[in-house]
N, C-alpha and C. Protein backbone atom coordinates (compact mmCIF):
# COMPACT_ATOMS: atom_id res chain seq x y z
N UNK A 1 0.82 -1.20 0.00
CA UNK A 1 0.00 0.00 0.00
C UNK A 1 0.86 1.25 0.00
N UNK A 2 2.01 1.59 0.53
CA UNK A 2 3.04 2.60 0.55
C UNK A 2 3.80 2.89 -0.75
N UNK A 3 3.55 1.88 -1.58
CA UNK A 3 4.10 2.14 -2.88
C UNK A 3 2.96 2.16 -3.65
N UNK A 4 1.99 2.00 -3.51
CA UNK A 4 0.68 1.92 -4.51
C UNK A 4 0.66 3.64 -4.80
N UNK A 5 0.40 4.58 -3.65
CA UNK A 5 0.23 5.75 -3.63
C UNK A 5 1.36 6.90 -4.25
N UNK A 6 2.60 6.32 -3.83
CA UNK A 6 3.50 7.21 -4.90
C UNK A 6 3.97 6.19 -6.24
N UNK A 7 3.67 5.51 -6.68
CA UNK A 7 3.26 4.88 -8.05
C UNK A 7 2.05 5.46 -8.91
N UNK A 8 1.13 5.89 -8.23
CA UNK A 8 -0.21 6.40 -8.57
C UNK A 8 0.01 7.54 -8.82
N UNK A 9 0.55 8.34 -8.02
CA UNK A 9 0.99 9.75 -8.26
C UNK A 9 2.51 9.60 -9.28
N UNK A 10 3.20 9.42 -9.76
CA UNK A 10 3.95 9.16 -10.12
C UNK A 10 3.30 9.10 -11.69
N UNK A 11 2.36 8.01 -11.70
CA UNK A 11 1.32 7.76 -12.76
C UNK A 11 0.57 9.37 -13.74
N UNK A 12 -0.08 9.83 -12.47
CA UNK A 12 -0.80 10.76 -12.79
C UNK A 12 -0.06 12.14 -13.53
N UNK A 13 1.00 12.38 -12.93
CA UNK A 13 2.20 12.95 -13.35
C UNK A 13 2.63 13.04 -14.71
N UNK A 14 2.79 11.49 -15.01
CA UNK A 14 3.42 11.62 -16.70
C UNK A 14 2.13 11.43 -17.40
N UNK A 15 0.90 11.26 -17.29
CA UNK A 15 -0.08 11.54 -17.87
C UNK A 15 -0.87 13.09 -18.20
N UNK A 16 -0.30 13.77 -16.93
CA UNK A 16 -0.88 15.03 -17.44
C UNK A 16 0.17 15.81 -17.84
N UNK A 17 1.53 15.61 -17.72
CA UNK A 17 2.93 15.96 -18.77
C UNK A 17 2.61 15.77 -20.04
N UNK A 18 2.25 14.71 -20.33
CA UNK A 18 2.20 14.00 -21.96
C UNK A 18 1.07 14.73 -22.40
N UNK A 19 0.42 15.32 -21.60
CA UNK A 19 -1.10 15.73 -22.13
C UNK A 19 -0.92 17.45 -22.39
N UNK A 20 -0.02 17.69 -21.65
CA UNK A 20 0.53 19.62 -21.81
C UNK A 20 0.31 19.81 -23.64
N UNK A 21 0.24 21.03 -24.22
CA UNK A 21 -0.16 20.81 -25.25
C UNK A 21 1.92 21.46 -25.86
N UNK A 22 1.68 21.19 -27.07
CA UNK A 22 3.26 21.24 -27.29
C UNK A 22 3.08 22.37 -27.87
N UNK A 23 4.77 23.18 -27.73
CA UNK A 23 5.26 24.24 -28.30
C UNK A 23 5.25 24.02 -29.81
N UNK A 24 4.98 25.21 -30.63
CA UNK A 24 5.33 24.66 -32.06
C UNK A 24 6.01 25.48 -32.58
N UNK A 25 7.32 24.95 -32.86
CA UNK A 25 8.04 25.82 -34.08
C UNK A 25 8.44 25.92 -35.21
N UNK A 26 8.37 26.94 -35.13
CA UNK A 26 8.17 27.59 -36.95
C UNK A 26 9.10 28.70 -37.33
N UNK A 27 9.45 28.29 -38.19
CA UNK A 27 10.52 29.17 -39.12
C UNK A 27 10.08 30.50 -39.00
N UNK A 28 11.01 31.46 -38.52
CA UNK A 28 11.09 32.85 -37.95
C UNK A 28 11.06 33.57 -39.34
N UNK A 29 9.72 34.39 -39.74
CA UNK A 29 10.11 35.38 -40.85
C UNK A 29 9.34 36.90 -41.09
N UNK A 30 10.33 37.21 -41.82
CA UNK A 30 9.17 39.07 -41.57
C UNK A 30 8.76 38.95 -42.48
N UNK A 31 7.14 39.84 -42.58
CA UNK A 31 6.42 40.30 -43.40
C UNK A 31 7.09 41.39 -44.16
N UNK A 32 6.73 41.27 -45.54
CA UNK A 32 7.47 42.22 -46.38
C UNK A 32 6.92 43.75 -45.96
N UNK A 33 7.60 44.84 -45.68
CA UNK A 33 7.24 45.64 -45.21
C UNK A 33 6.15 46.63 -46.22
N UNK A 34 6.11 46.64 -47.05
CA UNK A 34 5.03 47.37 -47.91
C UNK A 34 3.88 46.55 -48.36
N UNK A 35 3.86 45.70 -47.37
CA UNK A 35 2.46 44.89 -47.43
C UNK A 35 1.57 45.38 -46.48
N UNK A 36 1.99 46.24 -45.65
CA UNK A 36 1.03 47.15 -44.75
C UNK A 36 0.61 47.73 -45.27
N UNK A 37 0.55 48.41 -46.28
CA UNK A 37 0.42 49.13 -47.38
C UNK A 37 -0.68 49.38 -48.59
N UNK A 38 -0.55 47.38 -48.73
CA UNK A 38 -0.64 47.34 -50.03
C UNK A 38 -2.20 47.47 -50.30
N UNK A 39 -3.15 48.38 -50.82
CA UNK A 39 -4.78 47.77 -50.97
C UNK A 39 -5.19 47.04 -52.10
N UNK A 40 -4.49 46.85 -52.95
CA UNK A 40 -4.48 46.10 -54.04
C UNK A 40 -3.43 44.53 -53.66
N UNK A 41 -3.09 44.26 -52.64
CA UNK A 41 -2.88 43.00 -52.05
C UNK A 41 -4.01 42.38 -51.14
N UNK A 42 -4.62 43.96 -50.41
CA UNK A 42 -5.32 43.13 -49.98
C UNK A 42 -6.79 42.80 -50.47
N UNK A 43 -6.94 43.41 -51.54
CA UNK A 43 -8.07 42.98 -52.14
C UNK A 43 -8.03 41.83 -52.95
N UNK A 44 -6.47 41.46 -53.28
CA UNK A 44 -6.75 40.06 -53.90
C UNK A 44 -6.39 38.93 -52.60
N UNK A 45 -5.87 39.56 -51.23
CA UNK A 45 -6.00 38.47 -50.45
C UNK A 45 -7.48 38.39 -49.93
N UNK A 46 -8.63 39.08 -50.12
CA UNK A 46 -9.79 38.87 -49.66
C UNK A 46 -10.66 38.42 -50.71
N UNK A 47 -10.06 38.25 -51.77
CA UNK A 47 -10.65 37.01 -52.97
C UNK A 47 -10.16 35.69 -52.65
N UNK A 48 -8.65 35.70 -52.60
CA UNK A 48 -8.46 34.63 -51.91
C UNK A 48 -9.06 33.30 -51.12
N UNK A 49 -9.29 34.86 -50.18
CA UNK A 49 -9.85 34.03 -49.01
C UNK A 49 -11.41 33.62 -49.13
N UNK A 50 -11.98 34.23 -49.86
CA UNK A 50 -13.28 34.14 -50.13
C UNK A 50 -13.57 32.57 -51.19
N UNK A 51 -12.74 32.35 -51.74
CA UNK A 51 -12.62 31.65 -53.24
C UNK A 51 -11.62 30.23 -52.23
N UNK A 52 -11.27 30.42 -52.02
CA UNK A 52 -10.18 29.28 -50.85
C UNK A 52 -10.63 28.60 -49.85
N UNK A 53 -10.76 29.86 -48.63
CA UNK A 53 -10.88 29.77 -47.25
C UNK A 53 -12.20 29.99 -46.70
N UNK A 54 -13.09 30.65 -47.32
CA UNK A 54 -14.12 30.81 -46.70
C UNK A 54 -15.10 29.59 -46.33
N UNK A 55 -15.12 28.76 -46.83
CA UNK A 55 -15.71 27.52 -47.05
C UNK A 55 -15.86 26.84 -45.61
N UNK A 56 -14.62 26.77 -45.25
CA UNK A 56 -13.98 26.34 -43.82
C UNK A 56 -14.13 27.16 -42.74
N UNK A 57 -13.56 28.62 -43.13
CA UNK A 57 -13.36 29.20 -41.76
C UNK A 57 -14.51 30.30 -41.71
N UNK A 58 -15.33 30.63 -42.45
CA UNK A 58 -16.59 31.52 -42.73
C UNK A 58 -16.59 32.63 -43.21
N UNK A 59 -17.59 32.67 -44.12
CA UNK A 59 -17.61 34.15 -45.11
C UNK A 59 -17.48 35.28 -43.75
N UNK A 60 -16.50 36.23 -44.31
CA UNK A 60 -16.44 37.42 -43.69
C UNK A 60 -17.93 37.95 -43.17
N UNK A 61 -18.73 38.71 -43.94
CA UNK A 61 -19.80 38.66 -43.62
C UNK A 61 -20.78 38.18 -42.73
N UNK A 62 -20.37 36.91 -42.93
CA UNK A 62 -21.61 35.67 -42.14
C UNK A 62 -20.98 35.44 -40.72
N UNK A 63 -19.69 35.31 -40.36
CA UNK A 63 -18.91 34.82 -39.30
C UNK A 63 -18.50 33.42 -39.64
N UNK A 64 -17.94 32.66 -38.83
CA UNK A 64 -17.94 31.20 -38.82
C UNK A 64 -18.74 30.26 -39.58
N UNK A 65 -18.23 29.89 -40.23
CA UNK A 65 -18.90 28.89 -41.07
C UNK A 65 -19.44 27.55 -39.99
N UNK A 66 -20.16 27.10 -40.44
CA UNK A 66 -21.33 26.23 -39.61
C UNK A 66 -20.34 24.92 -40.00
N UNK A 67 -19.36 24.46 -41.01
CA UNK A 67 -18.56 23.40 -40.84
C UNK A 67 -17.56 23.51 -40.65
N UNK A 68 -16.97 24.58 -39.73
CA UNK A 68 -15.40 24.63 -38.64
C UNK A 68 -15.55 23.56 -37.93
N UNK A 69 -16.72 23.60 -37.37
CA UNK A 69 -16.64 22.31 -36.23
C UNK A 69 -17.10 21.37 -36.57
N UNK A 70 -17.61 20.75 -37.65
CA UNK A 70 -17.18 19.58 -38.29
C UNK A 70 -15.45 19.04 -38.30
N UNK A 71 -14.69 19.74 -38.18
CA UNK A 71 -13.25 19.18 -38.64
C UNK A 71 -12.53 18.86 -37.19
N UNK A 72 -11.84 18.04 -36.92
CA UNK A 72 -11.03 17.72 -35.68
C UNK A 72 -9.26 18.00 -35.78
N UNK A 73 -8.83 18.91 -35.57
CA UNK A 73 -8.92 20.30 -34.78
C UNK A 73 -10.54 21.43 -35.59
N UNK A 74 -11.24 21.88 -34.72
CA UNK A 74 -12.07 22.61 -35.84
C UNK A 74 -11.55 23.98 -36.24
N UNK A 75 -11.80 24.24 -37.40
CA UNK A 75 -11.08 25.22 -38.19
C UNK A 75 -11.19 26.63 -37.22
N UNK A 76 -10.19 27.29 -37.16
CA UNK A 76 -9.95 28.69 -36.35
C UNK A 76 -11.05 29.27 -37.32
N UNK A 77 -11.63 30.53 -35.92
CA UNK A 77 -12.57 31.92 -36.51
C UNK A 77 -11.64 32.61 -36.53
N UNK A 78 -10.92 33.61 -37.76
CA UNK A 78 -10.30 34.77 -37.66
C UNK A 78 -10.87 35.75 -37.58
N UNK A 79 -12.29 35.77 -37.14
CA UNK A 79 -12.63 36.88 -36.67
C UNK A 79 -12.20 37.53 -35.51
N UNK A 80 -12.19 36.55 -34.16
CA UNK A 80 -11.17 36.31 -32.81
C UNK A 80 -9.83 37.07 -33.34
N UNK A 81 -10.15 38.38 -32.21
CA UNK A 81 -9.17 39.25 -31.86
C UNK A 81 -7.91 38.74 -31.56
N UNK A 82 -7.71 37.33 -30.62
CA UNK A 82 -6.27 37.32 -30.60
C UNK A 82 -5.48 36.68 -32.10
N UNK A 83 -5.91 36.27 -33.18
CA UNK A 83 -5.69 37.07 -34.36
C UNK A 83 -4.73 38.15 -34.94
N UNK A 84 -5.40 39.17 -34.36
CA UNK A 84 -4.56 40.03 -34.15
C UNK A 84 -3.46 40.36 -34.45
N UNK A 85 -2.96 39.72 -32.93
CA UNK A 85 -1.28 40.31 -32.24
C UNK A 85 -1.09 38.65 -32.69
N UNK A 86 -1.45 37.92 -33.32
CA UNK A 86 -0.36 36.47 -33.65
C UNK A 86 0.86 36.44 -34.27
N UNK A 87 1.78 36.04 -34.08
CA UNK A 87 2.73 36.22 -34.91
C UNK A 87 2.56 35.62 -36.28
N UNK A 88 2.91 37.05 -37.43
CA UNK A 88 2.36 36.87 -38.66
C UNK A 88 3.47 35.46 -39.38
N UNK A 89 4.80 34.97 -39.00
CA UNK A 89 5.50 34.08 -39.12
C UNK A 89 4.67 32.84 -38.84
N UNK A 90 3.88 32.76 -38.00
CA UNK A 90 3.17 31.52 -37.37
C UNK A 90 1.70 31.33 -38.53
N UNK A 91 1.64 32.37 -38.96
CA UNK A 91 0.23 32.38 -39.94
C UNK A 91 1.04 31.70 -41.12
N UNK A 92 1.72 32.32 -42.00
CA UNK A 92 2.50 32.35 -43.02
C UNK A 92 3.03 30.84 -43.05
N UNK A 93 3.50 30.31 -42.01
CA UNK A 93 3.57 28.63 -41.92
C UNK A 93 2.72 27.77 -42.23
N UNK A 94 1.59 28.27 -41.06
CA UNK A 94 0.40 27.33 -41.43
C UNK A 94 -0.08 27.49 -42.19
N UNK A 95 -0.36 28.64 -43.36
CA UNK A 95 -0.84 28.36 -44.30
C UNK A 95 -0.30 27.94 -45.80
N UNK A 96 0.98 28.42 -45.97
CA UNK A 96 1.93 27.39 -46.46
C UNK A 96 1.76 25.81 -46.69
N UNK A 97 1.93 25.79 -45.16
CA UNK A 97 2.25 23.93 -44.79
C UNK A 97 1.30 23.09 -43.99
N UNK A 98 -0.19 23.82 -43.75
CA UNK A 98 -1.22 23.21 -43.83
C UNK A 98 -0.80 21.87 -42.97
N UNK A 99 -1.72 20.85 -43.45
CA UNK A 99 -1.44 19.74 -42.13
C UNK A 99 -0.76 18.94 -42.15
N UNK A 100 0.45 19.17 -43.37
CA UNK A 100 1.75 18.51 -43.66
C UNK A 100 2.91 18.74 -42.58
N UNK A 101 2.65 19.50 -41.46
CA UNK A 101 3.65 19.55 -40.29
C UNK A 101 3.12 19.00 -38.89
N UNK A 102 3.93 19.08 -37.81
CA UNK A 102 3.47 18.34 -36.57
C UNK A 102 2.99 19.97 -35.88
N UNK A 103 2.70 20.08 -35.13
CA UNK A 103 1.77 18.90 -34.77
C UNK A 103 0.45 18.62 -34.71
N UNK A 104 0.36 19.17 -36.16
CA UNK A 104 -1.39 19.18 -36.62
C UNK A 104 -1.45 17.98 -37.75
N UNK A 105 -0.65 17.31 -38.31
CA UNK A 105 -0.42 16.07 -38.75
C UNK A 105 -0.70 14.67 -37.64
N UNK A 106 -0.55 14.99 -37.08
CA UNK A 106 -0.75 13.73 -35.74
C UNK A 106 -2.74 13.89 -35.08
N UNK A 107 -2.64 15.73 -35.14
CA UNK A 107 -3.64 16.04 -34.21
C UNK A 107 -5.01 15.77 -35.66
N UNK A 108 -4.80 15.37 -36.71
CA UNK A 108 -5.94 15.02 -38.00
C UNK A 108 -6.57 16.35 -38.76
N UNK A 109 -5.50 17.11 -38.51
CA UNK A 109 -5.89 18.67 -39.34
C UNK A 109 -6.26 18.45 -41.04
N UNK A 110 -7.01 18.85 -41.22
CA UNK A 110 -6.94 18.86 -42.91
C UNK A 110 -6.97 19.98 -43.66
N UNK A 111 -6.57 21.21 -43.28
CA UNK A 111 -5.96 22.02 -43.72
C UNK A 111 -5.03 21.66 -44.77
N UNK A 112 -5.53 22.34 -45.97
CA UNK A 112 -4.53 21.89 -47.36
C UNK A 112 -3.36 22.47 -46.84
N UNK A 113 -2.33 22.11 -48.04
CA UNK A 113 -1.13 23.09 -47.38
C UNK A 113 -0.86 24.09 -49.22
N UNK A 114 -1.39 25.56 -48.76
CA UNK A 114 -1.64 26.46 -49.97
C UNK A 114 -0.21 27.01 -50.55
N UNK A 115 1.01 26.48 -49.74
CA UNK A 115 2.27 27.05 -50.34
C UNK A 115 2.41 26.46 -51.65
N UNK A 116 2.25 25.23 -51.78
CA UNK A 116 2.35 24.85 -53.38
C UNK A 116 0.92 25.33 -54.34
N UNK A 117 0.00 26.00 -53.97
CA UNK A 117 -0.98 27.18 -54.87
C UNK A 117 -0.42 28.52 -54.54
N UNK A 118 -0.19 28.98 -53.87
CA UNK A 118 -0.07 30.51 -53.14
C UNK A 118 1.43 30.53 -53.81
N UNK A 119 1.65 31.75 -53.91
CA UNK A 119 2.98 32.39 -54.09
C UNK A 119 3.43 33.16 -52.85
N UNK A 120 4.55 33.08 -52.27
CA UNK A 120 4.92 33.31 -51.17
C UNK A 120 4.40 35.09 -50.75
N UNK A 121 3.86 36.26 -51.61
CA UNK A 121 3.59 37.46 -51.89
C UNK A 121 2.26 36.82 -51.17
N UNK A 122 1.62 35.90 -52.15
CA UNK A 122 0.08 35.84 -51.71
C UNK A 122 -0.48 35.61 -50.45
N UNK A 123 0.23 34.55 -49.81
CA UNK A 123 0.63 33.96 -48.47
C UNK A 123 0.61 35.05 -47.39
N UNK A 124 1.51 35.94 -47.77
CA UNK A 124 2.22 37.57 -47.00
C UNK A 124 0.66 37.84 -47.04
N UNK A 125 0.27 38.41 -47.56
CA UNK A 125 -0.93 39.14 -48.07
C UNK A 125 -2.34 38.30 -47.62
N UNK A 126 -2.59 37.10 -47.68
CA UNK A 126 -3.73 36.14 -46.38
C UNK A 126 -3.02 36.76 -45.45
N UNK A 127 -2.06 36.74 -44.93
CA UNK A 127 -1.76 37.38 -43.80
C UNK A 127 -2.20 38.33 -43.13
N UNK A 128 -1.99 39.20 -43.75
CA UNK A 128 -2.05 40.58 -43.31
C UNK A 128 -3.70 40.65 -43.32
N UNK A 129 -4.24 40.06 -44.04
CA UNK A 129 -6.01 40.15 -44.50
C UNK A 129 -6.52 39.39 -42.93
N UNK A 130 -6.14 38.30 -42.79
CA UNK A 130 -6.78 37.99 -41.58
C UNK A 130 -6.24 38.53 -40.07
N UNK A 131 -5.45 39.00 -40.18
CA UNK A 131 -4.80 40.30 -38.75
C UNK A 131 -5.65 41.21 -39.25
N UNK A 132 -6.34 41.94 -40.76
CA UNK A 132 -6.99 42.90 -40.88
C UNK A 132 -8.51 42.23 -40.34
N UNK A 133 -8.82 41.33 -40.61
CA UNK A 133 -10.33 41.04 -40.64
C UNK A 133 -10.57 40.88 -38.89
N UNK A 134 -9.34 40.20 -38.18
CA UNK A 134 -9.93 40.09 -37.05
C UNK A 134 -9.71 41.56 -36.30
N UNK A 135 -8.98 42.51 -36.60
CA UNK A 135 -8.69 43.66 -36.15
C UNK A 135 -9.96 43.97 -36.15
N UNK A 136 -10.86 44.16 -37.22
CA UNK A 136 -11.93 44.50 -37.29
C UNK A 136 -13.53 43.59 -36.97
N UNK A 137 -12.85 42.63 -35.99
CA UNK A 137 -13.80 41.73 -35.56
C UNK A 137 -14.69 41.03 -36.45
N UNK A 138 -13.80 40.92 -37.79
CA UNK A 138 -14.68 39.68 -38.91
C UNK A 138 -15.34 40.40 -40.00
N UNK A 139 -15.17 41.78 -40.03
CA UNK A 139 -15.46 42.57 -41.24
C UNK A 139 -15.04 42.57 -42.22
């Protein structure tokens, strides 16, 4: 019985370790600086996204699409302010490399991965469109 209890705890321990959710890293990069700029980027990143992404993550307009949560992870609202302040390097990845990396490959993401459609400009530019859309709470 004296070892049952720190075995048990011991137990419980590396189960809720293993369960912490993991750091993810991603290739460190800046946004081209005259993409703050650009309104003719971002009007073709909000075709883009309309013609691409909306499907999944919900027409600007409408909010959330009613099949985000169909998908396991369910697809992010970029309407959600923390959006925002994300690091635009961390966007620019995932949408690139979609669910061809860890650890949304393991977790059953199906996020295409748009770097082999997108041109790395276009990519920049979803970027900046969804830090713009959630800035503006999905407008």
């Amino acid at each position: 019985m004296k070892r049952t209890i720190p075995c048990l705890l011991l137990f419980i321990i590396m189960v809720l370790t293993g369960c912490e959710q993991q750091s993810v890293n991603y290739p460190k990069r800046q946004m081209p600086a005259d993409l703050h700029d650009d309104t003719a980027g971002l009007e073709r990143a909000t075709e883009l996204f309309l013609h691409k992404c909306a499907s999944c993550h919900g027409h600007p307009s409408e909010g959330r699409s009613e099949r985000a949560d169909f998908f396991q992870p369910p697809a992010p609202d970029f309407s959600e302010q923390k959006y925002r302040d994300i690091d635009p390097a961390y966007l620019f990845w995932r949408i690139s490399e979609g669910k061809t990396v860890e650890p949304f490959r393991s977790r059953g993401s199906v996020m295409p991965a748009w770097g082999v459609h997108f041109s790395d400009r276009e990519i920049w530019q979803l970027t900046r469109y969804l830090q713009k859309r959630a800035d503006q709470g999905g407008q």
